[in-house]
N, C-alpha and C. Protein backbone atom coordinates (compact mmCIF):
# COMPACT_ATOMS: atom_id res chain seq x y z
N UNK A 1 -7.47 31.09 -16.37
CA UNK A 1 -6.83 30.24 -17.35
C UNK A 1 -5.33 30.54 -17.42
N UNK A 2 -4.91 31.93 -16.97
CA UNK A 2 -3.76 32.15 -17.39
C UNK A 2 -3.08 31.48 -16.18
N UNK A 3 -3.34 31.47 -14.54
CA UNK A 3 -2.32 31.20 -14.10
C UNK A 3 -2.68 29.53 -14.04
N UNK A 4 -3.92 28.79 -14.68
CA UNK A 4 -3.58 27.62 -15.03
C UNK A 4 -2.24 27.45 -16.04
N UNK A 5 -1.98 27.72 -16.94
CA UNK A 5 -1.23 27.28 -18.02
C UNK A 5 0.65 28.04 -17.17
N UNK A 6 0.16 29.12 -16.43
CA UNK A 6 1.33 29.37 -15.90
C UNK A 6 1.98 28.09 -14.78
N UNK A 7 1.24 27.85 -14.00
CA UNK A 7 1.24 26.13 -13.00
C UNK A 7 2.00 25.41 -13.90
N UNK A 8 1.06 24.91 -14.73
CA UNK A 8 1.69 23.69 -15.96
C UNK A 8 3.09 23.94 -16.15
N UNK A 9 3.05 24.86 -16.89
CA UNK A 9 4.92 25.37 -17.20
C UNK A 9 5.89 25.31 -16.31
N UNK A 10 5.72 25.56 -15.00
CA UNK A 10 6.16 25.84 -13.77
C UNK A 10 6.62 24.30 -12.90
N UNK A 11 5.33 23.47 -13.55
CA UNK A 11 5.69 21.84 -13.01
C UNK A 11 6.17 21.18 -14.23
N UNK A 12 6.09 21.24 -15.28
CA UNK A 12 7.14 21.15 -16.60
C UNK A 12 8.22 21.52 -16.19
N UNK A 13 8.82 22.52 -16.19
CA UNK A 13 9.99 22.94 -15.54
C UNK A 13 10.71 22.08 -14.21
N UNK A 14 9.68 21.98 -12.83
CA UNK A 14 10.15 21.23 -11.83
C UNK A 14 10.58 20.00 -12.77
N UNK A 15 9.04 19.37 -13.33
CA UNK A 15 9.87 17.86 -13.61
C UNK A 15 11.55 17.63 -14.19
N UNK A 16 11.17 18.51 -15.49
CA UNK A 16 12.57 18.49 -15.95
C UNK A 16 13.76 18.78 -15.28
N UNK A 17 14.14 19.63 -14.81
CA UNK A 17 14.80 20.31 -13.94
C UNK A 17 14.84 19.28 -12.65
N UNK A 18 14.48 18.73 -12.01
CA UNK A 18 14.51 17.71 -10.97
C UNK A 18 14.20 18.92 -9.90
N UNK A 19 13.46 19.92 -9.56
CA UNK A 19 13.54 20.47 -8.08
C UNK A 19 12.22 19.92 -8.28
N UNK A 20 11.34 18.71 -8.06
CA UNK A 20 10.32 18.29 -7.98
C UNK A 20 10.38 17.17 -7.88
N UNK A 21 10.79 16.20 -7.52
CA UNK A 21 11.06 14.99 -8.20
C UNK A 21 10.13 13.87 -7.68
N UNK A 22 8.95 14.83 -7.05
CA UNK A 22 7.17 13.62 -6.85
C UNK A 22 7.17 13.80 -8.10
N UNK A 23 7.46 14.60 -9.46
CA UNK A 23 6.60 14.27 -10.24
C UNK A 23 7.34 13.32 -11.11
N UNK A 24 8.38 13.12 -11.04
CA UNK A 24 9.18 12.32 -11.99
C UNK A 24 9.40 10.45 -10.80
N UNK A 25 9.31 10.29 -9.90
CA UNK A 25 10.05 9.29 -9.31
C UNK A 25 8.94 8.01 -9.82
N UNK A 26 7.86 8.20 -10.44
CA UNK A 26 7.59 7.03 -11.08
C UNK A 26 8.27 6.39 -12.44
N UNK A 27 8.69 7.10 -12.94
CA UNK A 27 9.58 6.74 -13.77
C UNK A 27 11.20 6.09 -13.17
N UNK A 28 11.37 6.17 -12.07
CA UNK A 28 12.55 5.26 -11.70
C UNK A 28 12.65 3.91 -11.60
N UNK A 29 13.31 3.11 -11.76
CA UNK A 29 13.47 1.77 -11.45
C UNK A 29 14.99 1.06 -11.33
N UNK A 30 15.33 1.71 -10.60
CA UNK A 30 16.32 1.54 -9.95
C UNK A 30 16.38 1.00 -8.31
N UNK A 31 15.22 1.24 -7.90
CA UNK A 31 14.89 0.19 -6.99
C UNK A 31 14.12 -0.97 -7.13
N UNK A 32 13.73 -1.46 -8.23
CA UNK A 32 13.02 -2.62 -8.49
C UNK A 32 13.28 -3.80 -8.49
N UNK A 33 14.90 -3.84 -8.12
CA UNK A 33 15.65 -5.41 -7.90
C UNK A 33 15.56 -5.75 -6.05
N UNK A 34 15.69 -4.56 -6.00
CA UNK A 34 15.43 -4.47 -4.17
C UNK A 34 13.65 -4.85 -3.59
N UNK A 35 13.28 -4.23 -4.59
CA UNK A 35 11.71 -4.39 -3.93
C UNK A 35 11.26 -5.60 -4.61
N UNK A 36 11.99 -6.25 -5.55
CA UNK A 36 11.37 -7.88 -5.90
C UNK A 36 12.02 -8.98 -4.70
N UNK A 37 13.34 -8.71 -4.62
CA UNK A 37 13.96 -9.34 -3.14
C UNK A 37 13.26 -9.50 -2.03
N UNK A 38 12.62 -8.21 -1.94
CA UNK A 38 11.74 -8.12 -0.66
C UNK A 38 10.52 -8.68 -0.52
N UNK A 39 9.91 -8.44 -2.29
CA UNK A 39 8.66 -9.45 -1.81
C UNK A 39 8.87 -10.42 -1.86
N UNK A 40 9.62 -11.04 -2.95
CA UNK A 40 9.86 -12.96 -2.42
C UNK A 40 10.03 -13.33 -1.11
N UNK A 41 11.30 -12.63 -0.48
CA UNK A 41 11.00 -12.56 1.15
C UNK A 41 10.27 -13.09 1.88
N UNK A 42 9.40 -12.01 1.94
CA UNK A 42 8.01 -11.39 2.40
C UNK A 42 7.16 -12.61 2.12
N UNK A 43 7.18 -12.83 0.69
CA UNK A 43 5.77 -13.78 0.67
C UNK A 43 6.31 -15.05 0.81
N UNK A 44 7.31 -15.52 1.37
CA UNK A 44 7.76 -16.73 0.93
C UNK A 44 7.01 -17.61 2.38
N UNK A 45 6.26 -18.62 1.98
CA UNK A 45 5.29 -19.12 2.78
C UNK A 45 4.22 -18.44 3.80
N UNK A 46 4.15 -17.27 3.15
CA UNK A 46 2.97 -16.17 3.65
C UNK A 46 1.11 -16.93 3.01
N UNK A 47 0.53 -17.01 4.04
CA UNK A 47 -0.63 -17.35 3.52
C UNK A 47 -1.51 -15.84 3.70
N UNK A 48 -1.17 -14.86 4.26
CA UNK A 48 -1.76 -13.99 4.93
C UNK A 48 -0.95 -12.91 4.92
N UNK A 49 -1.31 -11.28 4.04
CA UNK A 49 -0.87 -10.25 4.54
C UNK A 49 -1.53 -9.15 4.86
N UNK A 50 -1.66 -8.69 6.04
CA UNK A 50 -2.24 -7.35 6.60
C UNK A 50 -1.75 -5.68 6.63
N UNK A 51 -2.17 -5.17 6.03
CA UNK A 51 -2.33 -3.70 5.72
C UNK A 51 -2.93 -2.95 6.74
N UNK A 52 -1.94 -2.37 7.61
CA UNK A 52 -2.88 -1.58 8.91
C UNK A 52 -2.34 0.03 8.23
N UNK A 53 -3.20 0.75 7.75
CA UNK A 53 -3.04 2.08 7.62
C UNK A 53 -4.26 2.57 7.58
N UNK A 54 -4.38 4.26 7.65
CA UNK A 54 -5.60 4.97 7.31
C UNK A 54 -5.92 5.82 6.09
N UNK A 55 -6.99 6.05 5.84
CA UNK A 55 -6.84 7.47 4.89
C UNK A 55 -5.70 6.69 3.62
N UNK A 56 -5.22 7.51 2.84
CA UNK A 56 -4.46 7.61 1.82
C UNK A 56 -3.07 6.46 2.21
N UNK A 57 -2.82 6.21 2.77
CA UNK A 57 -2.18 5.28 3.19
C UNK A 57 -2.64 3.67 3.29
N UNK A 58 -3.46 3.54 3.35
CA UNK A 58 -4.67 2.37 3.24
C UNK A 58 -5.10 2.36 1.75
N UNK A 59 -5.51 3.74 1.55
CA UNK A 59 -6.26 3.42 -0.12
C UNK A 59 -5.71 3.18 -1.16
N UNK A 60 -4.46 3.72 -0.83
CA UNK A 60 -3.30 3.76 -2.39
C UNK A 60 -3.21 2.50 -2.75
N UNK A 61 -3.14 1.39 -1.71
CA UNK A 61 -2.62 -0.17 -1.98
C UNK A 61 -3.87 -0.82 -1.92
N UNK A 62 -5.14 -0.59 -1.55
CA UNK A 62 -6.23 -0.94 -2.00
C UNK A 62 -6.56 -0.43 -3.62
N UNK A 63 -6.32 0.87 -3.85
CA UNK A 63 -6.98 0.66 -5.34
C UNK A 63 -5.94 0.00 -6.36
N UNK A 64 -4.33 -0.11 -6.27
CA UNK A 64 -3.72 -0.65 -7.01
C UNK A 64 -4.39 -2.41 -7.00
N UNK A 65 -4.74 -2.74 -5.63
CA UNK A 65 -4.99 -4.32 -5.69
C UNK A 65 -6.15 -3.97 -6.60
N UNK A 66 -7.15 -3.78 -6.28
CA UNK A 66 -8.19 -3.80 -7.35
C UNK A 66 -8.06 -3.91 -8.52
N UNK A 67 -7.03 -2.96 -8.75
CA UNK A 67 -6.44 -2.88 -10.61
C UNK A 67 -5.81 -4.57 -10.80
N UNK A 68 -5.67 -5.14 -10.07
CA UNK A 68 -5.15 -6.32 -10.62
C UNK A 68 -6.16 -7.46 -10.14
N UNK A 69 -7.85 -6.75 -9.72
CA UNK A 69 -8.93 -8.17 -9.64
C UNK A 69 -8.96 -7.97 -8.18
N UNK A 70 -8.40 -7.55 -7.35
CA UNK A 70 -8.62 -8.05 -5.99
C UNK A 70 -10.00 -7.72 -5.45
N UNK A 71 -10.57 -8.35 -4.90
CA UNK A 71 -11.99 -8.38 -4.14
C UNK A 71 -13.50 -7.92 -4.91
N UNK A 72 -12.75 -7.65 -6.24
CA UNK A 72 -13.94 -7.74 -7.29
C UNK A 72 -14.80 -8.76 -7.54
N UNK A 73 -16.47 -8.64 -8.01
CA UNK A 73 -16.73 -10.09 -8.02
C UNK A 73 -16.04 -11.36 -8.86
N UNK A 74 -15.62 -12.03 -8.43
CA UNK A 74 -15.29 -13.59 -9.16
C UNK A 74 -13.71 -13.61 -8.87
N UNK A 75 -13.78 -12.52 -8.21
CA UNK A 75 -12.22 -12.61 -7.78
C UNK A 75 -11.57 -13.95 -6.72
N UNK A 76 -10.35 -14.79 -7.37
CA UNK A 76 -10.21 -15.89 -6.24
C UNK A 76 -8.65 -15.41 -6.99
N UNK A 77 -8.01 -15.81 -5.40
CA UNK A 77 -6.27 -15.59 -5.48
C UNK A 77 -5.53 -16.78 -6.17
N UNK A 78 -4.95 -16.44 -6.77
CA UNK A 78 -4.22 -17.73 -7.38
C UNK A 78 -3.34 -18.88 -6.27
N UNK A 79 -3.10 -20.07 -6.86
CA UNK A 79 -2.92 -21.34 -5.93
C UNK A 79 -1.81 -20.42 -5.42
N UNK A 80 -1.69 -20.68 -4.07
CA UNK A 80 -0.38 -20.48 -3.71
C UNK A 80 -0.11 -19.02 -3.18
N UNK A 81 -0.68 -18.12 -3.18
CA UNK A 81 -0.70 -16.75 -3.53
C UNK A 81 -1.32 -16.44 -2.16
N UNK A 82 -0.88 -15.23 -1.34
CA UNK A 82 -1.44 -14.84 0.15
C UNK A 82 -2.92 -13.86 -0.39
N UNK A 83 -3.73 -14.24 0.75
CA UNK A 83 -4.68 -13.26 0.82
C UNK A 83 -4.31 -12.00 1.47
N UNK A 84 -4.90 -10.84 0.91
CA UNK A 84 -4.61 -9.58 1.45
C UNK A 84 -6.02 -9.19 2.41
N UNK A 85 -5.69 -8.23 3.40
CA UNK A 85 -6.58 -7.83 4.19
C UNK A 85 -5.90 -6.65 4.51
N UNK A 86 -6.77 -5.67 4.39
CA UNK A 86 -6.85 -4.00 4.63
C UNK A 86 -7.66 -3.73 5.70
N UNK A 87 -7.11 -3.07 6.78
CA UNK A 87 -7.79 -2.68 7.88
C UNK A 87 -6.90 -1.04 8.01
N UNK A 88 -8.16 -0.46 7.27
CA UNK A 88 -8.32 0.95 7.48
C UNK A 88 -8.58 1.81 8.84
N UNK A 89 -9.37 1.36 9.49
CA UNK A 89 -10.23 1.71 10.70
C UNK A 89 -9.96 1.22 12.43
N UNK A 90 -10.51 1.67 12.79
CA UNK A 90 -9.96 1.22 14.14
C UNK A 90 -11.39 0.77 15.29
N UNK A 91 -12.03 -0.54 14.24
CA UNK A 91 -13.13 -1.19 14.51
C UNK A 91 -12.49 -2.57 15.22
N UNK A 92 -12.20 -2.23 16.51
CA UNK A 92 -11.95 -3.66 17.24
C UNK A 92 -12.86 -5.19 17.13
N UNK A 93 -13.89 -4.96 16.99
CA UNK A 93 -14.57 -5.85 16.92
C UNK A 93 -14.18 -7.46 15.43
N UNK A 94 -14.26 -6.71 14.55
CA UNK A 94 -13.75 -6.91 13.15
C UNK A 94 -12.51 -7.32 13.23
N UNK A 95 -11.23 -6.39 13.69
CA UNK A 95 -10.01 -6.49 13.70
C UNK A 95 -9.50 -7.86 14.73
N UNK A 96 -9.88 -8.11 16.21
CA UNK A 96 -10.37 -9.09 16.73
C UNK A 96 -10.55 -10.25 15.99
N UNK A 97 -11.99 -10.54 15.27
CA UNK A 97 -12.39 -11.74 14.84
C UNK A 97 -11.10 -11.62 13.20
N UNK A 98 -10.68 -11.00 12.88
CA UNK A 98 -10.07 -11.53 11.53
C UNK A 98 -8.54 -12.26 12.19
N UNK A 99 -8.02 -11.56 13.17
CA UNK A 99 -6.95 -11.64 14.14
C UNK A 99 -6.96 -13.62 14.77
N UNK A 100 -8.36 -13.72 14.96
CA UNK A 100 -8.35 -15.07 15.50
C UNK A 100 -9.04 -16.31 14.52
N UNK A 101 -9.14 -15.58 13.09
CA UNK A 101 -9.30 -16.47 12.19
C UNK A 101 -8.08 -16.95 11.02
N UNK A 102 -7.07 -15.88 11.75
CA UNK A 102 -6.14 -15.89 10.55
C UNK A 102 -4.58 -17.18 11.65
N UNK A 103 -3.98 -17.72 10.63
CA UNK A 103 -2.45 -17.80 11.33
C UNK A 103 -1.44 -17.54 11.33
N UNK A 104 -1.79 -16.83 12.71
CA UNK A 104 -0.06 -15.80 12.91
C UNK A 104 0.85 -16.43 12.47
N UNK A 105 1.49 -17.22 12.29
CA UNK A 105 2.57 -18.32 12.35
C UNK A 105 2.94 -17.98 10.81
N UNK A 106 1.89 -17.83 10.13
CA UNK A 106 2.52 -17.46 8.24
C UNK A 106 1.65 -16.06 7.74
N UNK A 107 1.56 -15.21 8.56
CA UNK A 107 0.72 -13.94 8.49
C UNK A 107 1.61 -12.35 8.42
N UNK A 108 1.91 -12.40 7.58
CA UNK A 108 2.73 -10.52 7.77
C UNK A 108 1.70 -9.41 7.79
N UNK A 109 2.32 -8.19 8.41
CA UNK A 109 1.92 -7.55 8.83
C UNK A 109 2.60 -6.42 8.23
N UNK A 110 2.11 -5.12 7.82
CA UNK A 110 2.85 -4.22 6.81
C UNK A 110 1.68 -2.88 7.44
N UNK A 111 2.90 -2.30 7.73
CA UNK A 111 2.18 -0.88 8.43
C UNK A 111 2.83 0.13 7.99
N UNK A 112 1.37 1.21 7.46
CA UNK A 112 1.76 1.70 6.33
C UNK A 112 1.75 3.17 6.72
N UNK A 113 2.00 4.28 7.39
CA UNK A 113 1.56 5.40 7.48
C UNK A 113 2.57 6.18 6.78
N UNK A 114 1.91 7.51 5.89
CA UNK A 114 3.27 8.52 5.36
C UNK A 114 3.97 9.26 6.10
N UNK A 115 3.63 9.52 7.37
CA UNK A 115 4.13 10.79 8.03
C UNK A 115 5.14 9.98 9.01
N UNK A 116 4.50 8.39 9.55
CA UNK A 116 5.24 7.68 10.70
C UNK A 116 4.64 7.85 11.65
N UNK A 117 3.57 9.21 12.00
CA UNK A 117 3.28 9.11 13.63
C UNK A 117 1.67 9.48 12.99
N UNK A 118 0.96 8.44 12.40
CA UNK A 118 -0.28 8.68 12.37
C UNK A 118 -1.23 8.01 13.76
N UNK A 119 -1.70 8.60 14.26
CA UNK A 119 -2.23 8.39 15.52
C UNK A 119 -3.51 6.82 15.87
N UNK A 120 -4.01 7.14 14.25
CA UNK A 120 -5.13 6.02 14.36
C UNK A 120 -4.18 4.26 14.09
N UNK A 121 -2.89 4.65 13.02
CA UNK A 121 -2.01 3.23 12.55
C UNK A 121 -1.63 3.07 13.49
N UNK A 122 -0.85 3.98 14.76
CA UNK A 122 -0.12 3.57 15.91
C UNK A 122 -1.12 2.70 16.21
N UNK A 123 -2.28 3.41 16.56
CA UNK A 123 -3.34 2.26 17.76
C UNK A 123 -3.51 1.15 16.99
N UNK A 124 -3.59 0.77 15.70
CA UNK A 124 -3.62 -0.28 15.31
C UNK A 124 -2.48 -1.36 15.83
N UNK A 125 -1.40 -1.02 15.66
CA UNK A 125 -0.26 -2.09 16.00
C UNK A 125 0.27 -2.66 17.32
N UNK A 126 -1.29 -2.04 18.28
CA UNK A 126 -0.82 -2.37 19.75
C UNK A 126 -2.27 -3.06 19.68
């Protein structure tokens, strides 16, 4: 218990103090005029966006969609609004048939890995 409550104090401290600043950077928004730019962008005549990551990189933006209805039952996208598709895995078969049901022509593609050289996202994007 003790060096629990010692931790706590210790990341109290980081936060405040900024030598931590994973624990504070949700509280910024100072990039939020940049990242609304980008999605208008992005979605502007997008019928289709694809998520190629693995692991924690894949899930983070899967459970936030959820939080807002996505693929829950009775879930339908609003008029106008792109469908999302998450491809976690590196199941050709699947990846293939969604590939030749979708159109490239208004389809983005958003590849997501934290490190940059995740081995399974590379093979995805070839």
């Amino acid at each position: 218990m003790l060096q629990a409550k010692a931790a706590l104090r210790g990341m109290k401290k980081a936060a405040q103090d900024g030598t931590l600043p994973v624990l504070t950077v949700w509280q910024r928004e100072d990039d939020l005029a940049a990242c609304e730019a980008l999605k208008d962008h992005v979605l502007s005549g997008t019928t289709d966006v694809i998520l190629l990551g693995t692991g924690g990189s894949s899930l983070g933006a899967q459970a936030l969609a959820q939080l807002t209805g996505f693929r829950v039952p009775g879930y339908v996208p609003a008029e106008g609004a792109p469908r999302f598709h998450f491809f976690d895995n590196l199941d050709a078969h699947s990846f293939d048939a969604a590939m030749a049901a979708l159109d490239l022509k208004s389809t983005h593609v958003l590849v997501v890995s934290k490190s940059g050289g995740t081995a399974e996202t590379m093979m995805q994007c070839f």
